[in-house]
PDB file of N, CA and C in Angstrom:
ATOM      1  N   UNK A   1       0.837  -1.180   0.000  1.00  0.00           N
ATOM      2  CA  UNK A   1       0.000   0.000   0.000  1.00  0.00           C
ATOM      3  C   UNK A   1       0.882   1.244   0.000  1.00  0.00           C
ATOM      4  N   UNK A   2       0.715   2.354  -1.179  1.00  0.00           N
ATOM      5  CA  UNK A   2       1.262   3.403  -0.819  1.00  0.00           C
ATOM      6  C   UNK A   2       0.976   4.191   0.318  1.00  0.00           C
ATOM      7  N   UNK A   3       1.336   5.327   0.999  1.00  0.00           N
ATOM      8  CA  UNK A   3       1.112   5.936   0.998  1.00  0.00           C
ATOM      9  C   UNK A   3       1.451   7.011   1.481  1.00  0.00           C
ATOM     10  N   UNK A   4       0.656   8.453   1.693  1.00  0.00           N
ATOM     11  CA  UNK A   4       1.304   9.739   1.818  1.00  0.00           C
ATOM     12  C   UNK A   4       3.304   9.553   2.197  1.00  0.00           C
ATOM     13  N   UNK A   5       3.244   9.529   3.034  1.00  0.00           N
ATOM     14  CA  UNK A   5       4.831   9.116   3.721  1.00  0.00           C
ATOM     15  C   UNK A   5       5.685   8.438   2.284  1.00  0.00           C
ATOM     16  N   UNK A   6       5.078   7.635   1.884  1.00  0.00           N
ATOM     17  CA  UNK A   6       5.697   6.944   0.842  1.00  0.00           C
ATOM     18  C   UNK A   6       6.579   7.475  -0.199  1.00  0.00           C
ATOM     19  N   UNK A   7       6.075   8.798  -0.831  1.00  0.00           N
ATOM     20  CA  UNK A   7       6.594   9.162  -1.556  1.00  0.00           C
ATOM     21  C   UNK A   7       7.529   9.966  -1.631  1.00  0.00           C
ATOM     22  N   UNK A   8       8.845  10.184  -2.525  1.00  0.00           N
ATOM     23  CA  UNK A   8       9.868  11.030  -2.032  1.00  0.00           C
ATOM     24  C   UNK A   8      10.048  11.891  -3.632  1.00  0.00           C
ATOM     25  N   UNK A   9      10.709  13.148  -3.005  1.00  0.00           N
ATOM     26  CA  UNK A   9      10.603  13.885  -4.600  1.00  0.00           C
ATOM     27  C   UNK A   9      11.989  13.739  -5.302  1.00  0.00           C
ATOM     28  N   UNK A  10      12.180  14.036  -5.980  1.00  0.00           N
ATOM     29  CA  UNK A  10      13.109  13.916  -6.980  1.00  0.00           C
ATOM     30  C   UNK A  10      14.099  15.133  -6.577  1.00  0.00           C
ATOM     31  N   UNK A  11      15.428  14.807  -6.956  1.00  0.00           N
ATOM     32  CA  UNK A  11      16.351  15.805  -6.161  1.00  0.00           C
ATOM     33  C   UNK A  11      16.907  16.792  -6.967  1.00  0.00           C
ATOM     34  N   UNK A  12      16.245  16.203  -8.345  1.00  0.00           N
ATOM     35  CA  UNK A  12      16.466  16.969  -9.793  1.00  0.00           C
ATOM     36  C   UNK A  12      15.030  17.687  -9.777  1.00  0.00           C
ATOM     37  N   UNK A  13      14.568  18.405  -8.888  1.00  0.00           N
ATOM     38  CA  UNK A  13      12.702  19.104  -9.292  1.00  0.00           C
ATOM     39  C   UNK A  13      12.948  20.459  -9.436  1.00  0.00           C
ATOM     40  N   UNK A  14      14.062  21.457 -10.307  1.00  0.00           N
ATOM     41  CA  UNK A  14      13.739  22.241 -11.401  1.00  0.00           C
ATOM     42  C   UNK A  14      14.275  23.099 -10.041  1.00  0.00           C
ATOM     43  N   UNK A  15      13.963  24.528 -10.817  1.00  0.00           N
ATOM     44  CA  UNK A  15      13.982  25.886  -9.605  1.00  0.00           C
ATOM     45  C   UNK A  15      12.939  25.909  -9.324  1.00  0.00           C
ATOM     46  N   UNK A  16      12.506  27.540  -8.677  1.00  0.00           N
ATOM     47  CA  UNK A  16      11.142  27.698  -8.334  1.00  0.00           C
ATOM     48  C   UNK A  16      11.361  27.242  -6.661  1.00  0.00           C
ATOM     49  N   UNK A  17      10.416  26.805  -7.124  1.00  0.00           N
ATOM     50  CA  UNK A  17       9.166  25.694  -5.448  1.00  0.00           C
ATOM     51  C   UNK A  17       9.746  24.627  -5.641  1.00  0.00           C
ATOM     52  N   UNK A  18      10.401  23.870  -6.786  1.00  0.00           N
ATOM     53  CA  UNK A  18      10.556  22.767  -6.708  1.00  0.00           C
ATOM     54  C   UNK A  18       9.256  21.400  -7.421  1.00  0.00           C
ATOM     55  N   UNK A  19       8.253  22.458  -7.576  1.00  0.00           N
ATOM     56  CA  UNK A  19       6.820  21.566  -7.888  1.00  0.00           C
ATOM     57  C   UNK A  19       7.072  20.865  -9.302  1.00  0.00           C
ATOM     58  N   UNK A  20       7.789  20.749 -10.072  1.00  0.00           N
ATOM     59  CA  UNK A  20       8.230  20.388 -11.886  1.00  0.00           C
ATOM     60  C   UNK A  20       9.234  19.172 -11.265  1.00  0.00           C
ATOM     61  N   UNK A  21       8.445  18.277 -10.891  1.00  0.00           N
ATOM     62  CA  UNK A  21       9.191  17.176 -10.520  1.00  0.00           C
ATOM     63  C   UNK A  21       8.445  15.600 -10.614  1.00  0.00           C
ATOM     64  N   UNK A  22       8.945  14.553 -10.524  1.00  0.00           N
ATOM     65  CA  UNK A  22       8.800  13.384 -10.546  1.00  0.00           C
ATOM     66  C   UNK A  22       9.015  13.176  -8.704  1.00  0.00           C
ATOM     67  N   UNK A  23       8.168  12.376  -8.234  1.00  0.00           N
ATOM     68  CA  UNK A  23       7.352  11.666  -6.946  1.00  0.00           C
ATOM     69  C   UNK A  23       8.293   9.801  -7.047  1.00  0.00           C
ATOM     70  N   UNK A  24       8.673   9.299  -6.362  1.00  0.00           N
ATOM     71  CA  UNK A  24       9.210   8.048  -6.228  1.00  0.00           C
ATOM     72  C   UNK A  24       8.542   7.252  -4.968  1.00  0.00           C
ATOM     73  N   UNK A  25       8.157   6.517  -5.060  1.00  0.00           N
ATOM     74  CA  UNK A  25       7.696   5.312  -3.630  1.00  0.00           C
ATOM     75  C   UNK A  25       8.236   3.596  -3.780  1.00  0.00           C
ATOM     76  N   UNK A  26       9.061   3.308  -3.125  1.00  0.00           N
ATOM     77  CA  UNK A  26       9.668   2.007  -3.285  1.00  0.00           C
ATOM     78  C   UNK A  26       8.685   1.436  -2.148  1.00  0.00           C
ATOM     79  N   UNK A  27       8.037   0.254  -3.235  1.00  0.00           N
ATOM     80  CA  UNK A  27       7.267  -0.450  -2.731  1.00  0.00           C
ATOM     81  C   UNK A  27       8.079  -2.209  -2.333  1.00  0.00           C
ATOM     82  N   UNK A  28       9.034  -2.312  -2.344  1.00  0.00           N
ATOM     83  CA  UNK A  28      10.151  -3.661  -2.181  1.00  0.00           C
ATOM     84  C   UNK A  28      10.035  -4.054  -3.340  1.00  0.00           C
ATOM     85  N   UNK A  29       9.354  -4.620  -3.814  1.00  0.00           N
ATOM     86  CA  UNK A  29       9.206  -5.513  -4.971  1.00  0.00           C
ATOM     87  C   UNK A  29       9.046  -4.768  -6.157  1.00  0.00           C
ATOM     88  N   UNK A  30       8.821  -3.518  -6.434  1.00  0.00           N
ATOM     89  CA  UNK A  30       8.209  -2.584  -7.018  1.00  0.00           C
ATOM     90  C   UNK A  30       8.286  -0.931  -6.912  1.00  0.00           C
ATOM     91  N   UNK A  31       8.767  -0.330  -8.409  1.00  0.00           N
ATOM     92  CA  UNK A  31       8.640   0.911  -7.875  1.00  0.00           C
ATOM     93  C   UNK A  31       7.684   1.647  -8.525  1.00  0.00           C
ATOM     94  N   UNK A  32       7.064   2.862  -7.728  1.00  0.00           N
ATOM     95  CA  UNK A  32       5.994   3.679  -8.341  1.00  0.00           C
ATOM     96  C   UNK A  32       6.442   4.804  -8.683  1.00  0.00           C
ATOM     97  N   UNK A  33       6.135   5.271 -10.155  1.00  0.00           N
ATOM     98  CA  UNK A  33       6.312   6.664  -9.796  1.00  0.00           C
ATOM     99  C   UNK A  33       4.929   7.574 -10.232  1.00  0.00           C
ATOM    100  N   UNK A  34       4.655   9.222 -10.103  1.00  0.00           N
ATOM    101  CA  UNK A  34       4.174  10.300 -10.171  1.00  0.00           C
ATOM    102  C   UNK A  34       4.540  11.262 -10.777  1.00  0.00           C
ATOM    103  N   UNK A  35       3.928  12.127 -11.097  1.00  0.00           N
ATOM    104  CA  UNK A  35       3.793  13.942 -11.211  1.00  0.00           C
ATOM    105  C   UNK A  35       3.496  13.988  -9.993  1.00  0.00           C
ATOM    106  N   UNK A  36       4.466  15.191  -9.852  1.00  0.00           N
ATOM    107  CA  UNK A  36       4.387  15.732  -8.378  1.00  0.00           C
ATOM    108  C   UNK A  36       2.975  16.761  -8.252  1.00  0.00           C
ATOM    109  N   UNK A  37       2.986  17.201  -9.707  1.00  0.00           N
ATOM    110  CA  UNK A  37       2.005  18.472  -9.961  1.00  0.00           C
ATOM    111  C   UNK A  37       0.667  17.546 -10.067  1.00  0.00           C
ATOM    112  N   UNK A  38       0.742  16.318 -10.303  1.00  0.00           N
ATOM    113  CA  UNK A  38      -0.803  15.440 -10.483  1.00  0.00           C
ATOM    114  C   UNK A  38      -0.932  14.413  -9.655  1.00  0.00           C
ATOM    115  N   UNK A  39      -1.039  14.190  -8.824  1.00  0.00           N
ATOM    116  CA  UNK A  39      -0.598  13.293  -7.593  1.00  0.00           C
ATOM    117  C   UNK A  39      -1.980  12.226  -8.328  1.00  0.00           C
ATOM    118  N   UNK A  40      -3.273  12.902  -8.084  1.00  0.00           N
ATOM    119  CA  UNK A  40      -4.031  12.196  -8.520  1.00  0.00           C
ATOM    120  C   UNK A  40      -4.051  11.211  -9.504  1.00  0.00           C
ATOM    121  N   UNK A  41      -3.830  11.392 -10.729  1.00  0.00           N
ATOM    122  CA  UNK A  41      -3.617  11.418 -11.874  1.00  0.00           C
ATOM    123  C   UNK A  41      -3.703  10.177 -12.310  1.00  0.00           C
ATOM    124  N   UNK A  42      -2.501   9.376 -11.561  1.00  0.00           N
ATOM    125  CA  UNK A  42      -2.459   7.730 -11.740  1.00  0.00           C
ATOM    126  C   UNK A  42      -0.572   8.043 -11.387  1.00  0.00           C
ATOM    127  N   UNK A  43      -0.680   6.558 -11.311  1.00  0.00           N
ATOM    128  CA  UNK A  43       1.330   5.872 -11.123  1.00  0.00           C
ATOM    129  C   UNK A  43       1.536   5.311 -12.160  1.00  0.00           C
ATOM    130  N   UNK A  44       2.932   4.887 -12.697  1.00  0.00           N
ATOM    131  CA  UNK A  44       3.385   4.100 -13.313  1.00  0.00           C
ATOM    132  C   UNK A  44       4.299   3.207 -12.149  1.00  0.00           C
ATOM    133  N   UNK A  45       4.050   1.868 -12.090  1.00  0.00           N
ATOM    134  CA  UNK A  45       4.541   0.941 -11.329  1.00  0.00           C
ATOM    135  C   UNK A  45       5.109   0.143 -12.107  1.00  0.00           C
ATOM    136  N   UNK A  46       7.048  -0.292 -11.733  1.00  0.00           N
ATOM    137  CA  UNK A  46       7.574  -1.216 -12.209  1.00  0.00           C
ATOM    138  C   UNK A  46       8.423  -1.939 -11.657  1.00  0.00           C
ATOM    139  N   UNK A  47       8.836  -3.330 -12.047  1.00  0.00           N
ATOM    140  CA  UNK A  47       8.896  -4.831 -11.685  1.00  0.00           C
ATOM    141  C   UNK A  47      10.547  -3.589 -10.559  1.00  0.00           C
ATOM    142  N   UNK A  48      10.715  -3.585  -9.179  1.00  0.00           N
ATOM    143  CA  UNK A  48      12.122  -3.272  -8.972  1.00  0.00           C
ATOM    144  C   UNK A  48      13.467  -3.322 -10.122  1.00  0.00           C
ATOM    145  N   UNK A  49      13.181  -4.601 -10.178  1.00  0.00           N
ATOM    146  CA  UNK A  49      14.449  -4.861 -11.197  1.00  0.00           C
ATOM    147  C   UNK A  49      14.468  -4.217 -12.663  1.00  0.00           C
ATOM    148  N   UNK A  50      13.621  -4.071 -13.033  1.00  0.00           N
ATOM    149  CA  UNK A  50      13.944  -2.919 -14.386  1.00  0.00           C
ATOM    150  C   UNK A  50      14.007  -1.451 -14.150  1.00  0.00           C
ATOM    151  N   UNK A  51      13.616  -0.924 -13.257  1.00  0.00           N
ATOM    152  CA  UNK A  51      13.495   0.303 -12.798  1.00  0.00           C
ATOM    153  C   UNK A  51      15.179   1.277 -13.378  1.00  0.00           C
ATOM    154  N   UNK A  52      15.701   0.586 -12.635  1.00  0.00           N
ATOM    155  CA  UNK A  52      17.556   1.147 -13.204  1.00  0.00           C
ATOM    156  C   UNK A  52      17.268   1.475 -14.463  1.00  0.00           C
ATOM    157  N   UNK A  53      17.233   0.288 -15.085  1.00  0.00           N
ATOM    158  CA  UNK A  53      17.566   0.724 -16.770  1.00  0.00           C
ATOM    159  C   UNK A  53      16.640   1.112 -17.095  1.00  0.00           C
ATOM    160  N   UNK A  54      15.226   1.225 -16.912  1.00  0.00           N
ATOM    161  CA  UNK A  54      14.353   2.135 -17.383  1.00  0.00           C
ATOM    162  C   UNK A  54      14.656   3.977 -17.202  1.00  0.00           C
ATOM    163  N   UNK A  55      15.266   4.237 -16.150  1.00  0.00           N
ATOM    164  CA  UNK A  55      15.562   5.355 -16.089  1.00  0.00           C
ATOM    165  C   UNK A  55      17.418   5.625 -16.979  1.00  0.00           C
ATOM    166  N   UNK A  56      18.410   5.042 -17.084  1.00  0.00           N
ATOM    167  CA  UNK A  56      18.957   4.349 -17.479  1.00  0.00           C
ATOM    168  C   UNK A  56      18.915   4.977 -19.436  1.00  0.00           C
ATOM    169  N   UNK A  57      17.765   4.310 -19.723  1.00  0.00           N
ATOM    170  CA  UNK A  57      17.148   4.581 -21.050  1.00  0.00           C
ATOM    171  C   UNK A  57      16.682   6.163 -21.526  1.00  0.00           C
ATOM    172  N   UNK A  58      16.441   6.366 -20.233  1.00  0.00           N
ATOM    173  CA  UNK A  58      15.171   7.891 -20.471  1.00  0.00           C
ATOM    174  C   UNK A  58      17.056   8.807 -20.515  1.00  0.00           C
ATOM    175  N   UNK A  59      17.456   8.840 -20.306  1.00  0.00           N
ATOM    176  CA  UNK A  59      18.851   9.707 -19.928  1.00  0.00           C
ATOM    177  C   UNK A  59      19.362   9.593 -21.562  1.00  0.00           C
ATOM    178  N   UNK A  60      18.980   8.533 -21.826  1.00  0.00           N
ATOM    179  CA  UNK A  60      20.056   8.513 -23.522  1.00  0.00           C
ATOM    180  C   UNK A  60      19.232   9.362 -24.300  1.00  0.00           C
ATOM    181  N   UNK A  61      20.244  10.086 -25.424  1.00  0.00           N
ATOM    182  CA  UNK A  61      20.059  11.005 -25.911  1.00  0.00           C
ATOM    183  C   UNK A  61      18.948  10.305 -27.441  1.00  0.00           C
ATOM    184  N   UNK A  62      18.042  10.683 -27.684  1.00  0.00           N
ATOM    185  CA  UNK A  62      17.309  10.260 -28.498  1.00  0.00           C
ATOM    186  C   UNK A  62      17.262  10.667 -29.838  1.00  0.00           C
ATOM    187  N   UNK A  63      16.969  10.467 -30.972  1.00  0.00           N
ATOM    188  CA  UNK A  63      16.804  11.227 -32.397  1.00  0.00           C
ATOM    189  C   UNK A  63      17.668  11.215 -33.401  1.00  0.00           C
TER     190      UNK A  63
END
């Protein structure tokens, strides 16, 4: 179960307030993530073990 407590922000969340950020909750087996700005919104949840290289992927330069 997530919740409130659960989630931690991203240490990369922009200037400002900080609100232009990605939300993280390690669930053991599983990680969730968020919009910090849409909490509501919905998660994307994935298997722990791909999580690395999924972020990993998003970093490589595309095009």
């Amino acid at each position: 179960m997530i919740t409130p407590t659960s989630w931690k922000k991203s240490s990369f969340s922009g200037g400002g307030e900080g609100n232009d950020c990605v939300e993280v909750a390690d669930l053991e087996s599983h990680i969730a993530i968020r919009d910090s700005k849409a909490p509501t919104l919905g998660t994307l949840t994935f298997p722990a073990t791909v999580f690395a290289p999924f972020i990993d992927a998003l970093k490589k330069p595309h095009g």
